[in-house]
C-alpha atoms as a PDB file:
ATOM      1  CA  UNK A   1       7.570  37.103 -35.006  1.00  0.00           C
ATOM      2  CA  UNK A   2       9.754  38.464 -32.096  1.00  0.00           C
ATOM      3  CA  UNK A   3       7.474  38.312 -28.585  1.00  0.00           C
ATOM      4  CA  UNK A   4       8.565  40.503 -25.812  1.00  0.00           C
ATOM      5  CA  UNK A   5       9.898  38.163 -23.260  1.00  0.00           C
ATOM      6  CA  UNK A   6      10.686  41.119 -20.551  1.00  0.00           C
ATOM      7  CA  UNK A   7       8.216  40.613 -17.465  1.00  0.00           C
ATOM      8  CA  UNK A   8       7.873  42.587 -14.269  1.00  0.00           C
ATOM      9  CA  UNK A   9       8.828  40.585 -11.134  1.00  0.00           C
ATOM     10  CA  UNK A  10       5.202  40.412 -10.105  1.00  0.00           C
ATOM     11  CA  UNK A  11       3.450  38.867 -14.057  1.00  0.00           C
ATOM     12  CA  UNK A  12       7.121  36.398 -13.632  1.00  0.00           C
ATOM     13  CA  UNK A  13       5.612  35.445 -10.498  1.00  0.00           C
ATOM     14  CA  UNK A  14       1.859  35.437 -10.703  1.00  0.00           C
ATOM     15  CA  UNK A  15       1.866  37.525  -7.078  1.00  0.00           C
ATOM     16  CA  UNK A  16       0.924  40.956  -6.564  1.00  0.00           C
ATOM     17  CA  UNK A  17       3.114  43.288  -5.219  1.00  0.00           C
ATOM     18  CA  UNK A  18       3.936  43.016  -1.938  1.00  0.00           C
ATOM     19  CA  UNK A  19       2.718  45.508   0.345  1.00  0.00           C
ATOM     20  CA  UNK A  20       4.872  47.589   2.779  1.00  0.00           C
ATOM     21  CA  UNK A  21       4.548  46.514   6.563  1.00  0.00           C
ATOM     22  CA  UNK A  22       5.633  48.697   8.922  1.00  0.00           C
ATOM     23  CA  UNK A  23       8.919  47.836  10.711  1.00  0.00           C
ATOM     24  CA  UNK A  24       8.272  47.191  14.333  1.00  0.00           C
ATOM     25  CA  UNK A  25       5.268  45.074  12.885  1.00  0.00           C
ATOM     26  CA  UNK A  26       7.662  42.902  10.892  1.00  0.00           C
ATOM     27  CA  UNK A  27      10.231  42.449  13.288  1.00  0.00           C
ATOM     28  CA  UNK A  28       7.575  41.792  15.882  1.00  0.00           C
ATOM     29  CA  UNK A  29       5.932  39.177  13.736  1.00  0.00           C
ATOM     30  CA  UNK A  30       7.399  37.621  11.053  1.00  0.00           C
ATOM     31  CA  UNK A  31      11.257  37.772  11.976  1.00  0.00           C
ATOM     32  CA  UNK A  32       9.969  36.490  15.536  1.00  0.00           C
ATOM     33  CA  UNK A  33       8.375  33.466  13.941  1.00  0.00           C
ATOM     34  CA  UNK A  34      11.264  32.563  12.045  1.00  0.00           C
ATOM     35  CA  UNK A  35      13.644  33.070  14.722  1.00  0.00           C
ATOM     36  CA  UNK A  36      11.120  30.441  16.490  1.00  0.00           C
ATOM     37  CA  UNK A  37      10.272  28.278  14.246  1.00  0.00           C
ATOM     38  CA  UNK A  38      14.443  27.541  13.580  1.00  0.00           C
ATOM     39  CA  UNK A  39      15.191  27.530  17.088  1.00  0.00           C
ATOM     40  CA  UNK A  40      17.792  30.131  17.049  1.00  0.00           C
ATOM     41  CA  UNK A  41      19.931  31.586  19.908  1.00  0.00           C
ATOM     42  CA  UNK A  42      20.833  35.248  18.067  1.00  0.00           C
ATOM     43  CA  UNK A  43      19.882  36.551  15.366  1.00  0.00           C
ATOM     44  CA  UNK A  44      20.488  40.323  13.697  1.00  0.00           C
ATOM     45  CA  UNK A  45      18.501  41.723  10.996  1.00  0.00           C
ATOM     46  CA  UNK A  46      18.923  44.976   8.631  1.00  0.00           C
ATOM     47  CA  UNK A  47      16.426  46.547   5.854  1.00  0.00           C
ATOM     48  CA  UNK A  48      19.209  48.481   4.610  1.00  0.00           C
ATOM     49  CA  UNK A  49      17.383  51.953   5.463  1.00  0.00           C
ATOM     50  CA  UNK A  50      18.587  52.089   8.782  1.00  0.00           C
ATOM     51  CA  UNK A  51      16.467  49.979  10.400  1.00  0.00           C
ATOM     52  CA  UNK A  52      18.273  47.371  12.991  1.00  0.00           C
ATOM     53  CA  UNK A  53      16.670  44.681  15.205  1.00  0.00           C
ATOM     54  CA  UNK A  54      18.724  42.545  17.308  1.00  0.00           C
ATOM     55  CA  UNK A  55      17.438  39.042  18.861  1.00  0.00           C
ATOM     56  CA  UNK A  56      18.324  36.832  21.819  1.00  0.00           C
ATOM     57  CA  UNK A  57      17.233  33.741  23.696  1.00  0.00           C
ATOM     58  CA  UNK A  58      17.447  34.156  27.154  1.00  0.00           C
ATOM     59  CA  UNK A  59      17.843  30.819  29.193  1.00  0.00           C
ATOM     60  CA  UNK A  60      13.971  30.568  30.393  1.00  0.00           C
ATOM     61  CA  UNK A  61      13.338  30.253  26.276  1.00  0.00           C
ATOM     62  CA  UNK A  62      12.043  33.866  26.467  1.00  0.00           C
ATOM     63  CA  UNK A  63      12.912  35.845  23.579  1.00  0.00           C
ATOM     64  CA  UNK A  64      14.239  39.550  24.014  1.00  0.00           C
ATOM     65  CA  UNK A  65      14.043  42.356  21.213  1.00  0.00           C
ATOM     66  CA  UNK A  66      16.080  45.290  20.462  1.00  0.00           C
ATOM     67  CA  UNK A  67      15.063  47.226  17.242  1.00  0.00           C
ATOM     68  CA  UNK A  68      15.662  50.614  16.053  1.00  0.00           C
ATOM     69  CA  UNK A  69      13.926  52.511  13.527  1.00  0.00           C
ATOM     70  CA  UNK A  70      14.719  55.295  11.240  1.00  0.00           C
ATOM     71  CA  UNK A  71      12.735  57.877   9.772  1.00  0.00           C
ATOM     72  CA  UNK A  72      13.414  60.330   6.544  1.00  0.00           C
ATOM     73  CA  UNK A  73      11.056  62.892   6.507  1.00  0.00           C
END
């Protein structure tokens, strides 16, 4: 009576695997909203591919992006 208790992230989870977003997109939307949404003055972020994006808040509470992108082909 031995049950096979070895699961794939996504049956642990109940979610279906997550789709890829490109990075600009990302960086652009969700990394911007959390950078809001904590009220944060810099921020740095790295996929581990290569990609890079860099955040400040200027003074006038506008929000300036640097991000670099790498591509294997």
């Amino acid at each position: 009576m031995s049950q096979d208790l070895t699961k794939s992230f996504e049956e642990f989870t109940n979610d279906k695997p997550a789709k890829k977003v490109n990075w600009p997109v990302f960086v652009e939307s969700d990394v911007v909203n959390f950078f809001n949404a904590h009220n944060l003055e810099k921020m740095i972020v790295e996929d581990g591919k290569g990609n890079k994006a860099k955040l400040a808040r200027h003074k006038d509470n506008e929000i300036k992006v640097d991000y670099t992108s790498t591509v294997i082909l």
